[in-house]
Structures are given as structure tokens and as C-alpha cells.
Protein backbone atom coordinates (compact mmCIF):
# COMPACT_ATOMS: atom_id res chain seq x y z
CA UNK A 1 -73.22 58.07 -18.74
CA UNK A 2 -70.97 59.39 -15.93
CA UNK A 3 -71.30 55.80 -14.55
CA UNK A 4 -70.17 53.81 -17.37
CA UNK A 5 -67.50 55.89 -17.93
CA UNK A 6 -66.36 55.07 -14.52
CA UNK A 7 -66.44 51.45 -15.34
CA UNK A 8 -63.99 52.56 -18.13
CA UNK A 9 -61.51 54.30 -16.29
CA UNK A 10 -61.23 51.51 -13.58
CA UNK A 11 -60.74 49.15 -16.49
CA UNK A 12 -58.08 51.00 -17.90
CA UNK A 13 -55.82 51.94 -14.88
CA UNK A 14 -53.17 49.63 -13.93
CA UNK A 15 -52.75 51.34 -10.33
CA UNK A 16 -55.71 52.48 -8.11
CA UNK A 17 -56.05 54.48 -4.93
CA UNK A 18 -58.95 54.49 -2.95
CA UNK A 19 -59.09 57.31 -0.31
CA UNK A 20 -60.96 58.12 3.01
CA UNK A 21 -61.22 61.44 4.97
CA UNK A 22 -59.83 62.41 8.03
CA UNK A 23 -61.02 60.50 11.00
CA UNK A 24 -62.90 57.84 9.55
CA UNK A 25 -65.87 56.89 10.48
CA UNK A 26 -68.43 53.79 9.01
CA UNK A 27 -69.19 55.78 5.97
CA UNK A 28 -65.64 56.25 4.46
CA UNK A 29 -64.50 53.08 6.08
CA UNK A 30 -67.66 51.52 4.79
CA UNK A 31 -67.81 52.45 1.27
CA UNK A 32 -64.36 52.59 0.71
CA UNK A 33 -63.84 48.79 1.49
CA UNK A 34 -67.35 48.14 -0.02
CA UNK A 35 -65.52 49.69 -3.52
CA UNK A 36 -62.62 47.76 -3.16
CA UNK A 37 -64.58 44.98 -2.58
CA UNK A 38 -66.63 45.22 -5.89
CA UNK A 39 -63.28 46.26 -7.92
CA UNK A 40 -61.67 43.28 -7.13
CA UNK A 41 -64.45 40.92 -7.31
CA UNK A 42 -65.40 42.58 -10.85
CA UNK A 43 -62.49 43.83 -12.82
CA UNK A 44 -59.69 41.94 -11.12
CA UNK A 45 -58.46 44.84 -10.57
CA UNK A 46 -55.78 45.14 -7.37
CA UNK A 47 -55.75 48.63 -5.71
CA UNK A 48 -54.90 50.50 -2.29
CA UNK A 49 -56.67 51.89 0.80
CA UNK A 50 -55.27 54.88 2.26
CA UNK A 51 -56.78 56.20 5.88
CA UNK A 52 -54.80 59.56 7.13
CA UNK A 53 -55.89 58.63 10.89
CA UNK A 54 -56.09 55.57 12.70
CA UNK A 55 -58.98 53.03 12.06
CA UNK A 56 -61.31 52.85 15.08
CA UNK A 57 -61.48 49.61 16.50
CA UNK A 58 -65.19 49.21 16.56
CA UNK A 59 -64.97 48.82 12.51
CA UNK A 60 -61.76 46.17 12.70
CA UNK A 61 -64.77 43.85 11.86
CA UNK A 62 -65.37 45.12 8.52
CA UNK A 63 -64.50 43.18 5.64
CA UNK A 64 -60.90 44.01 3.73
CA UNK A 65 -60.11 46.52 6.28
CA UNK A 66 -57.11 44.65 6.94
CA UNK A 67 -56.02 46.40 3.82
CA UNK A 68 -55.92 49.82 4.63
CA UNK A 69 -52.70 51.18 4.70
CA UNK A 70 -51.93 54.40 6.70
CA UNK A 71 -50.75 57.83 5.06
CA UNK A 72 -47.65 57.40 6.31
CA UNK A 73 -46.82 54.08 4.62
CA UNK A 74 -46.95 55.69 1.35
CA UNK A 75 -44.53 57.62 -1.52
CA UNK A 76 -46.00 61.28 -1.60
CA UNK A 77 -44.32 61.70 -5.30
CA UNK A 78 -45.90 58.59 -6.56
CA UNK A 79 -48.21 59.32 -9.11
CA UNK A 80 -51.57 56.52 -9.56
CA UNK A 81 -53.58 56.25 -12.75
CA UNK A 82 -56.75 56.76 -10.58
CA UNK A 83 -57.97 57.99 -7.34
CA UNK A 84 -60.88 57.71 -5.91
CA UNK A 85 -62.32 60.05 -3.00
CA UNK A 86 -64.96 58.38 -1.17
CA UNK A 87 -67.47 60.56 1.14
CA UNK A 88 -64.76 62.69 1.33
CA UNK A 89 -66.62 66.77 1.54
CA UNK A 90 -63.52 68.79 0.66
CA UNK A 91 -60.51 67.65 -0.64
CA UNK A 92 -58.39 68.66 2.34
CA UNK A 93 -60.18 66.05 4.07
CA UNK A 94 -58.12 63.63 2.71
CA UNK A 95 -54.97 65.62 4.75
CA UNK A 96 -51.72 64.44 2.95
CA UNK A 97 -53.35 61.92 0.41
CA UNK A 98 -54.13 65.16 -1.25
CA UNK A 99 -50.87 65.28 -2.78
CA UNK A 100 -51.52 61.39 -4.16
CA UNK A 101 -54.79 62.83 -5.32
CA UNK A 102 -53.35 66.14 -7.29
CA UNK A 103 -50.27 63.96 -8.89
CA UNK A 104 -53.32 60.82 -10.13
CA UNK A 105 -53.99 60.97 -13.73
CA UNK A 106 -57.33 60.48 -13.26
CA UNK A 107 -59.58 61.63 -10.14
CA UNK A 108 -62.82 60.39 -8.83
CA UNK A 109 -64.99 62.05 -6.24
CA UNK A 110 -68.25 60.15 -4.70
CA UNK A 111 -69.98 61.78 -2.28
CA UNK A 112 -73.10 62.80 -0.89
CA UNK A 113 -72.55 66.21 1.63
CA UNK A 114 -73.98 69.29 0.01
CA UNK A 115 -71.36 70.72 0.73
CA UNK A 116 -69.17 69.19 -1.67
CA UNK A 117 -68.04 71.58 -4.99
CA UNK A 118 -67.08 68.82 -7.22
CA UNK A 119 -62.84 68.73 -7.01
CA UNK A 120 -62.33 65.69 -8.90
CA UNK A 121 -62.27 65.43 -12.81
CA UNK A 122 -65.65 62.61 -12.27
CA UNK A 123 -67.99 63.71 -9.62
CA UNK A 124 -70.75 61.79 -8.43
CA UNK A 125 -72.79 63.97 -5.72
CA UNK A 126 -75.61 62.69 -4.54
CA UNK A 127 -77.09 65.13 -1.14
CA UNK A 128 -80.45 63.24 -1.44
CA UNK A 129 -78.45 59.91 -0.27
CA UNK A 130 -78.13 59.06 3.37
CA UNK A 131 -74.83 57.61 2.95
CA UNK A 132 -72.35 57.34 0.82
CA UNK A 133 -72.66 53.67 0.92
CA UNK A 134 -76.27 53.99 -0.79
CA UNK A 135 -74.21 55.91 -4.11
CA UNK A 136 -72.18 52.81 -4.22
CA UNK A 137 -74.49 50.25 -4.52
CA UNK A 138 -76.40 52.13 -6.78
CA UNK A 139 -73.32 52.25 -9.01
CA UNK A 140 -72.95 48.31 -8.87
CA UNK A 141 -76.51 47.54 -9.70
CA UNK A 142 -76.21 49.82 -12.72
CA UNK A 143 -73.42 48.54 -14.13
CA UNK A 144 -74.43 45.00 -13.20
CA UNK A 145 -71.63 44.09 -10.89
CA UNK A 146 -71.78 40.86 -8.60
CA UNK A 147 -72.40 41.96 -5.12
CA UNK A 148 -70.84 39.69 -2.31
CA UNK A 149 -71.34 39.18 1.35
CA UNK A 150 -67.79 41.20 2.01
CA UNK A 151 -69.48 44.21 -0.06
CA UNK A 152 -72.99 43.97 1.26
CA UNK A 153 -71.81 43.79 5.32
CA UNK A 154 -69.39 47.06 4.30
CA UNK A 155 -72.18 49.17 2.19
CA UNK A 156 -74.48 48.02 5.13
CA UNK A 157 -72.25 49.44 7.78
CA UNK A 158 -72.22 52.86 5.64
CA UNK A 159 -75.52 53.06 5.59
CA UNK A 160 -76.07 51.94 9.07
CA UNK A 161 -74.06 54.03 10.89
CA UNK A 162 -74.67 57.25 8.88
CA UNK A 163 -78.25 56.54 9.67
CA UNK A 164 -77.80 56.33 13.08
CA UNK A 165 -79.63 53.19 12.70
CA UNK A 166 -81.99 54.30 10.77
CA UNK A 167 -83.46 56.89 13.15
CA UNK A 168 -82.10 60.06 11.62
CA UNK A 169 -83.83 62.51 9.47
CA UNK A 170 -81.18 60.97 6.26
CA UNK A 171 -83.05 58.39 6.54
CA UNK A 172 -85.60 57.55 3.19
CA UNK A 173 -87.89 55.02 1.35
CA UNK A 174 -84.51 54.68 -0.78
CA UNK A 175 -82.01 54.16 2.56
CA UNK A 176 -84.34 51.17 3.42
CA UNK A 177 -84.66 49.77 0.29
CA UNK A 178 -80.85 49.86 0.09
CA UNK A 179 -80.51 48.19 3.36
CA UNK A 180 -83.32 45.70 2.40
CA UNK A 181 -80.88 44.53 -0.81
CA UNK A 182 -78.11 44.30 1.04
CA UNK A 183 -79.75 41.91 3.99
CA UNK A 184 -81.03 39.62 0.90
CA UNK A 185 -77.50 39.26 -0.14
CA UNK A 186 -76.84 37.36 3.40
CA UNK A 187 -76.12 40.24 5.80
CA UNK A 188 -76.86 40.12 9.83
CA UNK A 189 -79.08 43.54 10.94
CA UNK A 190 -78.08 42.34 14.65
CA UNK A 191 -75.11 40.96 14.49
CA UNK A 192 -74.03 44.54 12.48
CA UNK A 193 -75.88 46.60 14.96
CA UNK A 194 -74.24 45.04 18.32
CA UNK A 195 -70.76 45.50 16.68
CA UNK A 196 -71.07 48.85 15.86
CA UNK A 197 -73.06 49.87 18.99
CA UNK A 198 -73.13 47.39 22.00
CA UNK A 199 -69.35 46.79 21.83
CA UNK A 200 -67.93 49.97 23.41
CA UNK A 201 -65.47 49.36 25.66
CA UNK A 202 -66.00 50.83 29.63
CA UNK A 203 -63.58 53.05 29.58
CA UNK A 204 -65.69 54.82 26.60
CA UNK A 205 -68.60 54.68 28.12
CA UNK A 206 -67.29 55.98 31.58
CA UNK A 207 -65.17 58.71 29.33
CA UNK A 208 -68.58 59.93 27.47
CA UNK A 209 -70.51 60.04 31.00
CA UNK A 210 -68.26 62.41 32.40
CA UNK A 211 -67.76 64.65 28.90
CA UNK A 212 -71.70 64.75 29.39
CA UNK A 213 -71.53 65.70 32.86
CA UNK A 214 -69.56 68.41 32.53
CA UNK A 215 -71.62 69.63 29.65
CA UNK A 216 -72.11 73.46 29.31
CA UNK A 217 -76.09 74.75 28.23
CA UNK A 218 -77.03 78.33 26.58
CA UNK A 219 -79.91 80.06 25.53
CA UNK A 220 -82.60 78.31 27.92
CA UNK A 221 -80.67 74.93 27.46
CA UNK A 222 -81.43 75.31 23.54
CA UNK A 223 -77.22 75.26 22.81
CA UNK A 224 -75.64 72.25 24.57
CA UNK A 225 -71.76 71.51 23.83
CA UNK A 226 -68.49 69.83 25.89
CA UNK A 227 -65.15 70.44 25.32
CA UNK A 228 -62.91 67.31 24.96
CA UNK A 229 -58.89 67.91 26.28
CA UNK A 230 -56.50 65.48 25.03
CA UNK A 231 -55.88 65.22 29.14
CA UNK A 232 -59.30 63.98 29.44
CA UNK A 233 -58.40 60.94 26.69
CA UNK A 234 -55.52 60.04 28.48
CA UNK A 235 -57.09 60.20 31.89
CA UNK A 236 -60.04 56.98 29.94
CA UNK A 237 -57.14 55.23 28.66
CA UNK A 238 -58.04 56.11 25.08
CA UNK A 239 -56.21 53.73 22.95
CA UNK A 240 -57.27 53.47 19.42
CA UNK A 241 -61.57 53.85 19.92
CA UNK A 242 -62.87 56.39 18.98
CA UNK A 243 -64.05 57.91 22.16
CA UNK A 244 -66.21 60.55 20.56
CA UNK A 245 -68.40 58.91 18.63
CA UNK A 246 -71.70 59.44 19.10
CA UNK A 247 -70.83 62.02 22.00
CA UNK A 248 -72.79 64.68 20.30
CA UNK A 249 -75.76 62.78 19.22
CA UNK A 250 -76.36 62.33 23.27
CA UNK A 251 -76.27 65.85 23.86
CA UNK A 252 -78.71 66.45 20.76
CA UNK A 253 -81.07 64.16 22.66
CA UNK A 254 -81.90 66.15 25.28
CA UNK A 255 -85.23 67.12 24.38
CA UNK A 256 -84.34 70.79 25.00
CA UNK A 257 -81.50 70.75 22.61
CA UNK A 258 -81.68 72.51 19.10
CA UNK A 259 -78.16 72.16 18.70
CA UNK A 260 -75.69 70.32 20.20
CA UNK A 261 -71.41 70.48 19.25
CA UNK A 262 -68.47 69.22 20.77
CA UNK A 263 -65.20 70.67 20.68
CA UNK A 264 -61.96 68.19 20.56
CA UNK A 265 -58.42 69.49 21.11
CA UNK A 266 -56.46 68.39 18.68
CA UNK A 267 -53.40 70.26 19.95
CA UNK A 268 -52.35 73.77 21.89
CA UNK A 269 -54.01 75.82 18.55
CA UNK A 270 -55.88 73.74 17.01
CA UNK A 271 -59.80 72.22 17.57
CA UNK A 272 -62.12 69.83 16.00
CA UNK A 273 -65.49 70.43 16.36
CA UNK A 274 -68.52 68.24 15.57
CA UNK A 275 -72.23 69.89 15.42
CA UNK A 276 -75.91 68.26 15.51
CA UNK A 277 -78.76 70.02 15.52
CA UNK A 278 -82.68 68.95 15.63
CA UNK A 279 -83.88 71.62 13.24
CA UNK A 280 -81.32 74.02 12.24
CA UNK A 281 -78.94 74.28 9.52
CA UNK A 282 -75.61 73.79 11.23
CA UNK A 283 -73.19 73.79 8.40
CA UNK A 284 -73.71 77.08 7.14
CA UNK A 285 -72.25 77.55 11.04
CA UNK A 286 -69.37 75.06 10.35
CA UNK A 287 -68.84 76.54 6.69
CA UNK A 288 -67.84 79.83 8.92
CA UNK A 289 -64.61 77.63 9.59
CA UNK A 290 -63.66 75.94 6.05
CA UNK A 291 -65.81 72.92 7.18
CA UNK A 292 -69.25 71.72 6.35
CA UNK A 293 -71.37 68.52 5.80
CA UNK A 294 -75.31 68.34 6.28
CA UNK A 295 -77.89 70.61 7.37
CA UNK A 296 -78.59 68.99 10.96
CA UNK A 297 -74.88 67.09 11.30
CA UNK A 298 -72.02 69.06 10.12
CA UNK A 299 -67.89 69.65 11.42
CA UNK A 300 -64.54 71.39 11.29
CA UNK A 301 -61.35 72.56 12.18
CA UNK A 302 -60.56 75.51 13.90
CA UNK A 303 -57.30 76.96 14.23
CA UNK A 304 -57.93 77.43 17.66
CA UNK A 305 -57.75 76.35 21.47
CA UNK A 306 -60.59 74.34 22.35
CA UNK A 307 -62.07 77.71 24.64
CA UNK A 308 -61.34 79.79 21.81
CA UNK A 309 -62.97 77.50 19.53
CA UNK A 310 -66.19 77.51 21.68
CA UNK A 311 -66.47 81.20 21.67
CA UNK A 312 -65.68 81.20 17.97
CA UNK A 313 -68.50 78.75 17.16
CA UNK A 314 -71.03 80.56 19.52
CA UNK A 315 -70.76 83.67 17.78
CA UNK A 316 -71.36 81.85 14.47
CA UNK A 317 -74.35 80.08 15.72
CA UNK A 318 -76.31 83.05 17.31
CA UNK A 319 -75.10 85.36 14.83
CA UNK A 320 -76.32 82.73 11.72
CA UNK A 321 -79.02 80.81 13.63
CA UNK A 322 -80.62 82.58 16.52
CA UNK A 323 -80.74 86.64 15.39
């Protein structure tokens, strides 16, 4: 029901805004274009991207992500017949597309963090999905919508790289099944994978050796994190890739590690952190901070320096997941 009423509302709105969160990664970027994709395709319908932070390079391959505009390109007092949040947790993920969100006539939320408390008017929720990319194409085969090669390479991508390739614990009978429909519909597994993970540039991979060098280990090496300065991006030319990504997967993989975070500056008081774990349920830890996400891959802001921000999060983790 909530589906076809969907289909109704994109129908019927003359002006549509899709919306990412906050340093996008292959899910948001994924889906969101993946959407678009299938709207146009579909209901001839025309409608706008919005990203509130720079697209990484690695996904300038992706299929109409040409068209996403940056916050800062848009009115703030315009007000769209629809929005549409797309693996967006919290709503202040979205930054200052918020405000295009509250003003929107009509609001759309699909998701699939646990986290999520169902902001919009239409929620679609799914936790049991690996990606948000999976909810998507489950929409289009439901309400019968043509599926192209542009949609299929950017649901694949969301699946793919909130997978990890597949090798997370996300990953289901339903996740390959997905990714199985989507391959039939003409898309590349390798050609995908070495664009989203054999094309770093060296200065990333010279950048992530030394954040892992000068990694920090507690509790009989069973807490791993690293603490990324803005200094240290500057010193790796960072210029537009996301230098980060992945970073705390490689500390997770040390086979001592039960969790694994690392801690970005964002500026003098403020931090980002991102948190893996093997076992443990890290975003009740991250939910400590406004943030949240899944059990064993979770993140947040903290109105913090980056050393206050460490002590902050390892008084959260031993008081919620080691006492």
C-alpha cells in the first residue's frame, strides 16, 4: 500500500527533490541516482539531486551523477512538492537540505539504519536490507517499473559498496539475489569492483598507511582507532577523494580488533567519528553522540577536538560495551 501510494505522489508533484546525507558515500550516491534514474525513465518526471558535501571522485563514474547539484546552489525558501530522503538515518544528516525538506509539501524517507525514527510523512524502513539500494529495487519491481543499465550499475554500486563487497555480516540470500538481478540487466561485477576499489589514487593509499601506522590500541589490542588532522589531509594532497574510506574497516581487520573507530577533525571543536566493530553493538556507543547507524558499523559528530573526541568515545565504549 505504502508503495503505491508512492507511485502516486511522484505522479502528482510537478517539482521533486531527491536528497543525500552528509558525506556521501555509494549508498546515498547510489540509490539516489538509481531513483532518479527510474523517475525519469518511468513517470517522465524531471527532478533534482542535492549532496551537502562534495562527491568523492571514486563514484564520478556513476550514472546521472553529473546531476547532482551542491547545497549551496540552491534557494533555502523554495518550497518542492516532494522530497525524498534517501539512506539518510536522521534528518540532520541532510545538513541544510533540511530546511528544503521541512518547507516540501510532501516528504519521503527510505532507509534502512535501525536507527532511523521515521521523520518523513512516508517512511519506508527496512533494517533487514543491506543497502539502501536493495529497498529501491524492490520498490521498482513492485510497481513494475522498467529497470535500465544507468539504474542497475547505480543500485549495484549501493549494494556493493555497503556490502563491502559482499563480505560483511549485511550481507543476505536477499543482497545476492538483488545483485544477481541487477548483473542480468547488463551490469559489469569487475569492471564495478575495480572502480570502486582498485582506483585509489597513491597519495590515498600512502595517506591511509601512515593514519594506520600511527594507530593507537587499548584493552589488549581489542580497541584500535587513529585520529585524522585536517594537517594530515593537506600534508597527502587530499583533493576531492575521500581519503577515509575504508580507513576503519583496515583497522577492524586486525584479527585482534573488536572494535575499531576513527576520529576526523572537522574543525578546532568539532569531530567526525566512524566506528566498526566485529561483534559488538557500536551504535548504541555512537547514539551517546546524536549519531547512529548499524550494530557493527555506526558514526557521528562530536562537538569536540579530535583528542577530546577520543576520550569522549572511550568512555562510551567501555562504559556501554566492555563493563
Amino acid at each position: 500500500m505504502v508503495i503505491e501510494q508512492i507511485n502516486s505522489i511522484i505522479k502528482n508533484s510537478k517539482n521533486i527533490l531527491l536528497v543525500s546525507h552528509i558525506n556521501p558515500d555509494g549508498d546515498t550516491l547510489g540509490s539516489m541516482c538509481g531513483l532518479y534514474s527510474l523517475i525519469k525513465d518511468n513517470l517522465k518526471k524531471n527532478c533534482e539531486m542535492v549532496a551537502v558535501s562534495d562527491v568523492p571522485v571514486t563514484y564520478n563514474f556513476l550514472p546521472y551523477v553529473d546531476k547532482v547539484k551542491h547545497i549551496s546552489e540552491f534557494d533555502l525558501s523554495r518550497e518542492y512538492d516532494l522530497v525524498i530522503t534517501i539512506d539518510v538515518a536522521a534528518i540532520d544528516r541532510c545538513a541544510d537540505a533540511e530546511k528544503l525538506f521541512k518547507k516540501a509539501k510532501n516528504t519521503i524517507n527510505i532507509d534502512h539504519h535501525e536507527t532511523n525514527i521515521g521523520y518523513a510523512e512516508i517512511n519506508i524502513i527496512e533494517p533487514q536490507a543491506a543497502a539502501t539500494g536493495e529497498i529501491i529495487l524492490e520498490i521498482a519491481e513492485k510497481l513494475g517499473w522498467k529497470i535500465s543499465l544507468e539504474t542497475a550499475i547505480n543500485l549495484y554500486v549501493a549494494i556493493v559498496t555497503d556490502t563491502g563487497c559482499f563480505k560483511f555480516s549485511n550481507t543476505t540470500q536477499r543482497t545476492m539475489e538483488s545483485a544477481g538481478k541487477l548483473i542480468s540487466f547488463g551490469v559489469n561485477p569487475s569492471e564495478i569492483y575495480q572502480k570502486c576499489y582498485e582506483s585509489s589514487s597513491k597519495d590515498m593509499v600512502l595517506f591511509q598507511s601512515y593514519c594506520v601506522n600511527k594507530a593507537e590500541f587499548l584493552n589488549d589490542d581489542k580497541i584500535a582507532y587513529t585520529i585524522v588532522y585536517k594537517k594530515d589531509l593537506e600534508k597527502f594532497n587530499n583533493q576531492g577523494e575521500d581519503f577515509t574510506d575504508g580507513l576503519t574497516e583496515k583497522l577492524r581487520a586486525i584479527r585482534t580488533t573488536e572494535v575499531a573507530f576513527v576520529v576526523k577533525e572537522l574543525n578546532s571543536t568539532t569531530s567526525k567519528v566512524s566506528m566498526r566493530s566485529k561483534e559488538k553493538d557500536i551504535a548504541q556507543v555512537c547514539s551517546a553522540f546524536g549519531g547512529g547507524g548499524h550494530k557493527l558499523a555506526a558514526g557521528a559528530v562530536i562537538k569536540a577536538n579530535p583528542k577530546k573526541a577520543v576520550s569522549m568515545i572511550l568512555e562510551e565504549i567501555k562504559k556501554r560495551l566492555y563493563d
